[in-house]
N, C-alpha and C. Protein backbone atom coordinates (compact mmCIF):
# COMPACT_ATOMS: atom_id res chain seq x y z
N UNK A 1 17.04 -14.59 57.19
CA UNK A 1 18.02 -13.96 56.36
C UNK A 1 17.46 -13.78 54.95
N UNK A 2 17.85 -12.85 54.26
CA UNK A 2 17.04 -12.15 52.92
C UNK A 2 18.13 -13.01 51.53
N UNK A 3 17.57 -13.42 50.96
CA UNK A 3 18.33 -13.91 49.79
C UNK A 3 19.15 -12.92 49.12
N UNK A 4 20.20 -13.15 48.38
CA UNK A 4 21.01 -11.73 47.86
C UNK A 4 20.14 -11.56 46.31
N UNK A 5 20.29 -10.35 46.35
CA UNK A 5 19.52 -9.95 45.41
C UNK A 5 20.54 -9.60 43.83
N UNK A 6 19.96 -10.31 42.81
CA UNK A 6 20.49 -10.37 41.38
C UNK A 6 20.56 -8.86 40.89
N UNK A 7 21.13 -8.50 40.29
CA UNK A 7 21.57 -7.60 39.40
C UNK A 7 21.75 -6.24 40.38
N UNK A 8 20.37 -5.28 40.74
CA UNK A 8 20.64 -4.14 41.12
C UNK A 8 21.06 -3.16 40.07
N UNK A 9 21.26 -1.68 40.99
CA UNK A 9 20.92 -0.34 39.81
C UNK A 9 22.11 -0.31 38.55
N UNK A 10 23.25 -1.61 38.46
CA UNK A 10 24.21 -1.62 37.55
C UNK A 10 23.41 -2.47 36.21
N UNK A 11 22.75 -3.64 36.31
CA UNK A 11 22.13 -4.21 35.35
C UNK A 11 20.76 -3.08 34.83
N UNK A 12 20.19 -2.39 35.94
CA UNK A 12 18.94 -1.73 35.47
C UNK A 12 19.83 -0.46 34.25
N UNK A 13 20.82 -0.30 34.81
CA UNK A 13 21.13 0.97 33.79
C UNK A 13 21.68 0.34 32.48
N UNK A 14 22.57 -0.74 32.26
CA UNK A 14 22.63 -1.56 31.48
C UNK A 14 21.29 -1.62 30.52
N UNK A 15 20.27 -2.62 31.46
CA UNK A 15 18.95 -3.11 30.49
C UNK A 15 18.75 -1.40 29.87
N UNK A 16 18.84 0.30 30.52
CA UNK A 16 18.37 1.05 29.76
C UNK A 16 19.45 1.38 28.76
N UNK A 17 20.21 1.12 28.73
CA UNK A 17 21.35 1.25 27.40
C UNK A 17 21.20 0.89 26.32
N UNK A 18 20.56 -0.61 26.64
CA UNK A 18 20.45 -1.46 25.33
C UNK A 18 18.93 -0.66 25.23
N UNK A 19 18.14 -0.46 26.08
CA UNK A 19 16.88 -0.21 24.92
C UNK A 19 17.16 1.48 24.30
N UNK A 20 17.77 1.97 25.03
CA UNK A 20 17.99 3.40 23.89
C UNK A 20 18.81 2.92 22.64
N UNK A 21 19.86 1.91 22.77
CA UNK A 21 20.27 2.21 21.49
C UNK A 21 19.20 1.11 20.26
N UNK A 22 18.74 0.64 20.72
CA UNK A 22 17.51 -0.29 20.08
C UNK A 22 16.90 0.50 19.57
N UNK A 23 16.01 1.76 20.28
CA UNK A 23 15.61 3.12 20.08
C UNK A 23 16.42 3.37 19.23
N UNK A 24 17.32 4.34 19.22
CA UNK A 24 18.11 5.29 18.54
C UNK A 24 17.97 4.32 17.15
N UNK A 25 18.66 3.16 17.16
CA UNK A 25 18.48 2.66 15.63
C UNK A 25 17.67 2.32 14.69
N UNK A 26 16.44 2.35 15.27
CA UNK A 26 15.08 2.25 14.72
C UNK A 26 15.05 3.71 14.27
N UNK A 27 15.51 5.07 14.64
CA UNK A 27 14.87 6.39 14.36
C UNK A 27 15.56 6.18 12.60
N UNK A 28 16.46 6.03 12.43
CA UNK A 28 17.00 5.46 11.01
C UNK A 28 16.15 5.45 9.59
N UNK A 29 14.93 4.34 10.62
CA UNK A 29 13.90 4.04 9.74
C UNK A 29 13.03 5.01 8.67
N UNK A 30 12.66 4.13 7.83
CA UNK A 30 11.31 4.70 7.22
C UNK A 30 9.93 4.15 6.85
N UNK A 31 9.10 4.56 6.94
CA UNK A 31 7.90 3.92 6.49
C UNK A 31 7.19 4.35 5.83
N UNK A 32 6.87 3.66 4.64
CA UNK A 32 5.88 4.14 3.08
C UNK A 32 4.84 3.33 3.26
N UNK A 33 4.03 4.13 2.85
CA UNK A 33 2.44 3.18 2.42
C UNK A 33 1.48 3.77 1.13
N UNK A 34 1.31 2.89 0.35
CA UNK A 34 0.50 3.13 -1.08
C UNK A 34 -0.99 2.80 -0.50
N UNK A 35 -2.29 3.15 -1.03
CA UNK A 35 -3.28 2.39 -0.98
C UNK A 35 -3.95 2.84 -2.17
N UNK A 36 -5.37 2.09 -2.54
CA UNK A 36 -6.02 2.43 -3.71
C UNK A 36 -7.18 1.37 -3.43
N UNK A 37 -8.02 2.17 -4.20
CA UNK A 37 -9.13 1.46 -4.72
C UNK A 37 -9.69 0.53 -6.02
N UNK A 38 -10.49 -0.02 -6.23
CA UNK A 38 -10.76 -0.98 -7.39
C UNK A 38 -11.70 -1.06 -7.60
N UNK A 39 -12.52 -0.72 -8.72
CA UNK A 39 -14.27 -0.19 -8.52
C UNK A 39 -14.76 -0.94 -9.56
N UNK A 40 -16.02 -1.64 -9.98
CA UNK A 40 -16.18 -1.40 -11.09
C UNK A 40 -17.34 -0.66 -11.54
N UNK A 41 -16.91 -0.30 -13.11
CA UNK A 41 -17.62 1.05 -13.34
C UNK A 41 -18.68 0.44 -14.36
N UNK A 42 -19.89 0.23 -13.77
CA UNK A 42 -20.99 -0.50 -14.22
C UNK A 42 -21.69 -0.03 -15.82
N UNK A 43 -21.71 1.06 -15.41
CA UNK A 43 -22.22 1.93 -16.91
C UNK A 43 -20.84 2.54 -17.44
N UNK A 44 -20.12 2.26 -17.73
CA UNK A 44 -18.70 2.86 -18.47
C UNK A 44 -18.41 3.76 -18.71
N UNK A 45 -18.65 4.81 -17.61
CA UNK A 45 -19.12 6.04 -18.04
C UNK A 45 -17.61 6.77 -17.33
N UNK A 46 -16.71 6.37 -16.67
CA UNK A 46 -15.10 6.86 -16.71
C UNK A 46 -15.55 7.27 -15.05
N UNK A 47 -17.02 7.67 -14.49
CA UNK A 47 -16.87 7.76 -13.03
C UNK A 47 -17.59 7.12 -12.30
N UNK A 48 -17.25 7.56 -11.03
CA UNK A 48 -18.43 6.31 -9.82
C UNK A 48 -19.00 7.01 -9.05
N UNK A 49 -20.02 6.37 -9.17
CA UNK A 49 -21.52 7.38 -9.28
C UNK A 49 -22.05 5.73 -8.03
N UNK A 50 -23.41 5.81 -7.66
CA UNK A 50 -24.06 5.00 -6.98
C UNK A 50 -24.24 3.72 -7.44
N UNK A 51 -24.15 3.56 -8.94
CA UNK A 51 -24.50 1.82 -9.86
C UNK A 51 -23.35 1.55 -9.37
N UNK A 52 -22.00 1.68 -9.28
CA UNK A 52 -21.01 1.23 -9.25
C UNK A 52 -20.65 0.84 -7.58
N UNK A 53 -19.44 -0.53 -7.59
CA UNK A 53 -19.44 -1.19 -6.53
C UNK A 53 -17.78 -1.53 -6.57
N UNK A 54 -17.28 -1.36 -5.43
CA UNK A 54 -16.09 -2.38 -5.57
C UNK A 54 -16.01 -3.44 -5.47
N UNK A 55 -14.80 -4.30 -6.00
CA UNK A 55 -14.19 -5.33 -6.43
C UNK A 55 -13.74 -6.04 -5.34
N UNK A 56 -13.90 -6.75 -4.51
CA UNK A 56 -13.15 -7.66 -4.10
C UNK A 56 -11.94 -9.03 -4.70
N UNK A 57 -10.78 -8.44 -4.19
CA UNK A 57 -10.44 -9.80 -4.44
C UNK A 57 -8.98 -9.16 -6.11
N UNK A 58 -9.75 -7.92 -6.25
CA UNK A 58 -8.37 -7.70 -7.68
C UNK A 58 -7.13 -7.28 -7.39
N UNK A 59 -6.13 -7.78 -7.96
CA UNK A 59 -5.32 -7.88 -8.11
C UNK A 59 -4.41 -6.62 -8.78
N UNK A 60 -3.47 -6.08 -8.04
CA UNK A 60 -2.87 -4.36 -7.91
C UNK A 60 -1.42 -4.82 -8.55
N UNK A 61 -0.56 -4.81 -8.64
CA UNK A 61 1.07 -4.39 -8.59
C UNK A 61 1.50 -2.84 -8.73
N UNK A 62 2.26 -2.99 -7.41
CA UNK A 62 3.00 -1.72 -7.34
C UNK A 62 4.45 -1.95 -7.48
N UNK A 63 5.16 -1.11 -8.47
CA UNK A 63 6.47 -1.16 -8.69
C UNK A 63 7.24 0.14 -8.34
N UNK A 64 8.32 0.01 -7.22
CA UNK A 64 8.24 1.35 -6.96
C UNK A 64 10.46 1.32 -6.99
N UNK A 65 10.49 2.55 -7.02
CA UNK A 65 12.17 2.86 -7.37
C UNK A 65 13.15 3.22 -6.07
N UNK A 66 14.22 2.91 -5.40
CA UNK A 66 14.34 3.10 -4.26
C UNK A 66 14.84 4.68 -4.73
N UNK A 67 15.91 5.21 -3.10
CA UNK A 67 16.74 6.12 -3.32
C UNK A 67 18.24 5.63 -4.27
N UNK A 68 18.41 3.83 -3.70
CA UNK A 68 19.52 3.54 -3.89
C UNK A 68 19.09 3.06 -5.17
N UNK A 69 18.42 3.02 -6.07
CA UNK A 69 17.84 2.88 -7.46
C UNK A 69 17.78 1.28 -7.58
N UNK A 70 17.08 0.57 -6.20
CA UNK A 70 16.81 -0.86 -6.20
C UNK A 70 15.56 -0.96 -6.95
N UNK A 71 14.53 -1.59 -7.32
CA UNK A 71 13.72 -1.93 -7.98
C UNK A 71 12.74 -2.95 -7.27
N UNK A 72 11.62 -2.56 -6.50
CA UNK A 72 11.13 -3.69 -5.59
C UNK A 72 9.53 -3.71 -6.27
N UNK A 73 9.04 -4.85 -6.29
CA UNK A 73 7.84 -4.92 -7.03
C UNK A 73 6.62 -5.69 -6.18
N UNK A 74 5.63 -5.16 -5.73
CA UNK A 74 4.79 -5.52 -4.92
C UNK A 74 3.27 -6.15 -5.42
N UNK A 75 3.16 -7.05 -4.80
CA UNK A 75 1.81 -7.39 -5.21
C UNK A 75 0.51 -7.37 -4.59
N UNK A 76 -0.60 -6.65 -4.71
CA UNK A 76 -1.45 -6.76 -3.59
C UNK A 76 -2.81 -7.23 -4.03
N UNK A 77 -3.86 -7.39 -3.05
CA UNK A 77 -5.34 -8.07 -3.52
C UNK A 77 -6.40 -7.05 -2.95
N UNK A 78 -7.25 -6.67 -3.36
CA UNK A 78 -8.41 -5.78 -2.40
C UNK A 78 -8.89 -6.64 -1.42
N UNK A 79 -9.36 -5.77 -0.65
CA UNK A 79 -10.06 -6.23 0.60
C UNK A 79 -11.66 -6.32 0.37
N UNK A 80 -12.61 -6.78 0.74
CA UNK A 80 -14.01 -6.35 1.04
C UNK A 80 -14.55 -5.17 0.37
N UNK A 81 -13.60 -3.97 1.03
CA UNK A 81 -14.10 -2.67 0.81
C UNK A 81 -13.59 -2.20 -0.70
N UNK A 82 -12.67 -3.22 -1.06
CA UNK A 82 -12.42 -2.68 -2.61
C UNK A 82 -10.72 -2.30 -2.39
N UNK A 83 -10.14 -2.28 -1.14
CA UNK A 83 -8.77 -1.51 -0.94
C UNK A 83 -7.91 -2.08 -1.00
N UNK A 84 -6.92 -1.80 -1.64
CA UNK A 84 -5.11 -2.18 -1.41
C UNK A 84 -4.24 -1.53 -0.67
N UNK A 85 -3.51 -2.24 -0.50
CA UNK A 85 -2.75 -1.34 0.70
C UNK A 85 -0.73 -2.21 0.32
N UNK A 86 -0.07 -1.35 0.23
CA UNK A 86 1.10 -1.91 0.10
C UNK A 86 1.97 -0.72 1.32
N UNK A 87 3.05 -1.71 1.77
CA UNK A 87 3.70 -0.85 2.97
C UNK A 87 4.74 -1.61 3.27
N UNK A 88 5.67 -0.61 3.69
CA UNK A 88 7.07 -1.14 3.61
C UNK A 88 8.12 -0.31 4.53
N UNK A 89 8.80 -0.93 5.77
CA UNK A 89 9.80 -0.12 6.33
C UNK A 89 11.10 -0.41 5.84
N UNK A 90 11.79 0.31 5.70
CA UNK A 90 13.45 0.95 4.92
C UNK A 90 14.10 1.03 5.91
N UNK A 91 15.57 1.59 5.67
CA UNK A 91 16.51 2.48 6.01
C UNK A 91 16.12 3.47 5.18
N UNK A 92 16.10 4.79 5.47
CA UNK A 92 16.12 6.21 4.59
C UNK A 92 17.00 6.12 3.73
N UNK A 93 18.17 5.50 3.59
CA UNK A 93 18.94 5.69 2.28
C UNK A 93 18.10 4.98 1.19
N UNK A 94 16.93 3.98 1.72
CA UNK A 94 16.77 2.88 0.98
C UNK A 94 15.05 3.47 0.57
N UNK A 95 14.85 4.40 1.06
CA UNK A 95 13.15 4.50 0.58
C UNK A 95 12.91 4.89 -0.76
N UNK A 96 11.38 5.00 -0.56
CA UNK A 96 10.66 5.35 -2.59
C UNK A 96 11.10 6.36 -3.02
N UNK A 97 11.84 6.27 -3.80
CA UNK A 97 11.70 7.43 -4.83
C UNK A 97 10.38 8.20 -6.07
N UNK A 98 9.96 6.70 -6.61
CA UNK A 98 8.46 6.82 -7.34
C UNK A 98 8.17 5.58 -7.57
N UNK A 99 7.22 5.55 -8.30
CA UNK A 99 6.15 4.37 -8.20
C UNK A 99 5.34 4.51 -9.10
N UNK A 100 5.19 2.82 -9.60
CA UNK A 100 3.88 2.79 -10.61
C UNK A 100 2.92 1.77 -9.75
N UNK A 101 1.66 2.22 -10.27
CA UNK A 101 0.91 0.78 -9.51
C UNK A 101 -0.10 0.78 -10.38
N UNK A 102 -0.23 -0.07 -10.96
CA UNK A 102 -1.28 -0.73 -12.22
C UNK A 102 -2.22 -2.02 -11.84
N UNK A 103 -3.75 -1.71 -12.17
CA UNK A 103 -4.07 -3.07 -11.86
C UNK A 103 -3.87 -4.64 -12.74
N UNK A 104 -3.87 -5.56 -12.16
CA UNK A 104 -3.52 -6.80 -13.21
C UNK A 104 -5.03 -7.45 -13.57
N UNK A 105 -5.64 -7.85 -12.30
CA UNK A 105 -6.76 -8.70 -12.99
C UNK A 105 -7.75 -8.32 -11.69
N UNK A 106 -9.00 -8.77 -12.29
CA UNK A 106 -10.11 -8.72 -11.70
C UNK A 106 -10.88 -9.97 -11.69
N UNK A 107 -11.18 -10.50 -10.92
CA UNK A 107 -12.43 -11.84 -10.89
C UNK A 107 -12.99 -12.14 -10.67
N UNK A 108 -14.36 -10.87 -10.17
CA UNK A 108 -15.38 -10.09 -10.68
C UNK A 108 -15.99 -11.03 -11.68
N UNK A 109 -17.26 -11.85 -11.74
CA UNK A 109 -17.60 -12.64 -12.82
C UNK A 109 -18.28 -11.63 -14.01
N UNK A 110 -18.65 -10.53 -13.07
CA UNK A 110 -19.37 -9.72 -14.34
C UNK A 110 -18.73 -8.29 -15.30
N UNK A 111 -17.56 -7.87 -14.28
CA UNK A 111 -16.28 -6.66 -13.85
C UNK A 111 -14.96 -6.89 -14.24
N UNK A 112 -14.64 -7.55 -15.24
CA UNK A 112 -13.56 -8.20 -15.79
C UNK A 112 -12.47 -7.04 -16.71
N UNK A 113 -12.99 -6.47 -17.44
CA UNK A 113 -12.56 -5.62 -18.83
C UNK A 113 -11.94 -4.14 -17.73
N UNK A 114 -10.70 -3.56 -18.13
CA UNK A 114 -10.43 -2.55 -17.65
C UNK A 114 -10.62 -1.67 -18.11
N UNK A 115 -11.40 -0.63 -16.99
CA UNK A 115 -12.16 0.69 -17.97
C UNK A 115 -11.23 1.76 -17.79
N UNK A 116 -10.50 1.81 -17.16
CA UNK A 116 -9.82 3.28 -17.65
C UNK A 116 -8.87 3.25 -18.85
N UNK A 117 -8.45 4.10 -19.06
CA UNK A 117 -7.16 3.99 -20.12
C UNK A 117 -6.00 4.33 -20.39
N UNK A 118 -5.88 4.07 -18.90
CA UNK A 118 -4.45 4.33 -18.35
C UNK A 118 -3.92 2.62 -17.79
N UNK A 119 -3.28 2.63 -18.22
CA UNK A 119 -2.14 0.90 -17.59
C UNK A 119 -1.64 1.08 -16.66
N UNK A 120 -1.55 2.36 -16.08
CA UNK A 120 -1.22 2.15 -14.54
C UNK A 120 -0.86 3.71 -14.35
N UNK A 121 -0.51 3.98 -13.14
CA UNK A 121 -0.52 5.67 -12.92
C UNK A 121 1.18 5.62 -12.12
N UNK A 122 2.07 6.61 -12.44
CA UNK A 122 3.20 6.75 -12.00
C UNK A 122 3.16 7.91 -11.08
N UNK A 123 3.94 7.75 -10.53
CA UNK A 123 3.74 9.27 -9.16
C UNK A 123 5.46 8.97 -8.59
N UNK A 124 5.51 9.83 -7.69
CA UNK A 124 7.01 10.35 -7.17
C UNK A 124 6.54 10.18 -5.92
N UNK A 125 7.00 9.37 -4.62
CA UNK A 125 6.79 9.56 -3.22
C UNK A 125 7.64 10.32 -2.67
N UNK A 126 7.36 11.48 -2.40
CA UNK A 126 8.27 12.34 -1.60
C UNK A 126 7.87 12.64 -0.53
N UNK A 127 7.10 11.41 0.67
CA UNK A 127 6.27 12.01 1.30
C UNK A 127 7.30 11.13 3.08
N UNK A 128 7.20 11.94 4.12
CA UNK A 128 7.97 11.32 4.96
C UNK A 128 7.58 10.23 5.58
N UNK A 129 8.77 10.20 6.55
CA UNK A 129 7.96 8.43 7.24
C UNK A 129 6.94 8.48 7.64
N UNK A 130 5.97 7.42 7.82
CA UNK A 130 4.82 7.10 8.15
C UNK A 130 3.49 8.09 7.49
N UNK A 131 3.92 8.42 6.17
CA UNK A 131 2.47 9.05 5.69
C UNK A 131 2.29 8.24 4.58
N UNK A 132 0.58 8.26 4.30
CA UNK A 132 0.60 7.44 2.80
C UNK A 132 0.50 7.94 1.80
N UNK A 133 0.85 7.78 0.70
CA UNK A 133 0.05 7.90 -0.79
C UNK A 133 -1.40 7.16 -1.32
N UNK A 134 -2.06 8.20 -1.72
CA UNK A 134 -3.60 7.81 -2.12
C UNK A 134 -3.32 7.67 -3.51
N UNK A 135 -3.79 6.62 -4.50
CA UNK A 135 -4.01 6.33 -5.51
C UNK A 135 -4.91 6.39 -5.87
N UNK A 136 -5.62 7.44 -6.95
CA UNK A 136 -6.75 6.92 -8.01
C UNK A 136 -7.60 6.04 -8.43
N UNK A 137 -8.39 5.53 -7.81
CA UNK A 137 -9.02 4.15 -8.07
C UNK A 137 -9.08 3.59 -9.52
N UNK A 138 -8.74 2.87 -9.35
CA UNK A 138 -8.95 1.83 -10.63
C UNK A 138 -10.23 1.34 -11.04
N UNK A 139 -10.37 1.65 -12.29
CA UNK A 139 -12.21 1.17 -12.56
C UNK A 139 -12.11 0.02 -14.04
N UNK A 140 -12.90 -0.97 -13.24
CA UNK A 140 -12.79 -2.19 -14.49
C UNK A 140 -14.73 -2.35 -14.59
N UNK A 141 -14.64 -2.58 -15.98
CA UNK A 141 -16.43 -2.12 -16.72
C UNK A 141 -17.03 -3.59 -16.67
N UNK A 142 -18.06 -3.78 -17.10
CA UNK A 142 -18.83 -5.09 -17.75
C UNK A 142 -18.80 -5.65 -18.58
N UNK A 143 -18.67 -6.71 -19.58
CA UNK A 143 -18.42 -6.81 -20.75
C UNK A 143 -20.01 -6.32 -21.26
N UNK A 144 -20.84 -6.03 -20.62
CA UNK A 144 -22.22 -5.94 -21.14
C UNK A 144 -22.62 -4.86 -20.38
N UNK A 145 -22.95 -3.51 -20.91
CA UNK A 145 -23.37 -2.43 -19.93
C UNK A 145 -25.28 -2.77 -19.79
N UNK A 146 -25.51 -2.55 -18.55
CA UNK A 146 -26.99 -2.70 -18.43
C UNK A 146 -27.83 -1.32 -19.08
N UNK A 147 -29.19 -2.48 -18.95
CA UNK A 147 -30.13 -1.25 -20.00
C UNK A 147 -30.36 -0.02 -19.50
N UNK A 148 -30.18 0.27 -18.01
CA UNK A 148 -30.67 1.26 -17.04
C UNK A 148 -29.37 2.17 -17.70
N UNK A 149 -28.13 2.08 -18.12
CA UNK A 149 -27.03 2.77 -18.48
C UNK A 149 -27.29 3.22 -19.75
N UNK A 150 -28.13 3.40 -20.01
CA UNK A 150 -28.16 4.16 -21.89
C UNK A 150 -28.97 5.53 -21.84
């Protein structure tokens, strides 16, 4: 004799109910992503050219404005390659409106001093879910430019 069998095609249509509306309420969502670079600019010369190397390890804040005019402030660190990356899923009522992202510090023993001369760059995200914004790299100098730089 065959054991009786649990649920059948009333629970299977069930289990697909709940995952569409699981689905459906996720479509709601949004997803932002900032990234940037952190260089330093060896000969102080405002670009990056081959002397120059990124930063591991500096320190970004991104401050960005919702729709609902919340105020969320992010902090990030470079990677290896010099990159930041900040990212964040919403409700669409709740996504970026704009954004500043300024670097804070570098600790870089030789890459310390910030060479651009800008305190941070502001921009408007008007970009849809799941695309990113590219930021301007950030370039922090030497306190001592080498002799090969003159």
């Amino acid at each position: 004799m065959e054991p009786p069998r649990r649920g059948g095609p009333a629970v299977a249509v069930m289990g697909m109910l709940v995952l569409v509306v699981v689905l459906c309420g996720a479509a709601d969502g949004w997803t932002g992503e900032i990234h940037g670079r952190v260089v330093c600019d060896v000969c102080g010369d405002s670009s990056i050219g081959p002397e120059d190397h990124v930063l591991e390890g500096a320190e970004v804040a991104v401050l960005c404005i919702t729709k609902s005019r919340e105020v969320i402030n992010y902090q990030a660190f470079t990677s290896s390659k010099g990159i930041y990356t900040v990212a964040e899923t919403m409700p669409e009522s709740d996504r970026w409106e704009s954004c500043l992202a300024r670097p804070i510090s570098s600790y870089h023993e030789h890459c310390t001093r910030r060479g651009d001369a800008h305190s941070g760059i502001k921009f408007t995200y008007n970009l849809s879910s799941g695309h990113s914004h590219t930021v301007k790299p950030f370039l922090y100098k030497p306190a001592s430019l080498p002799m090969y730089c003159s």
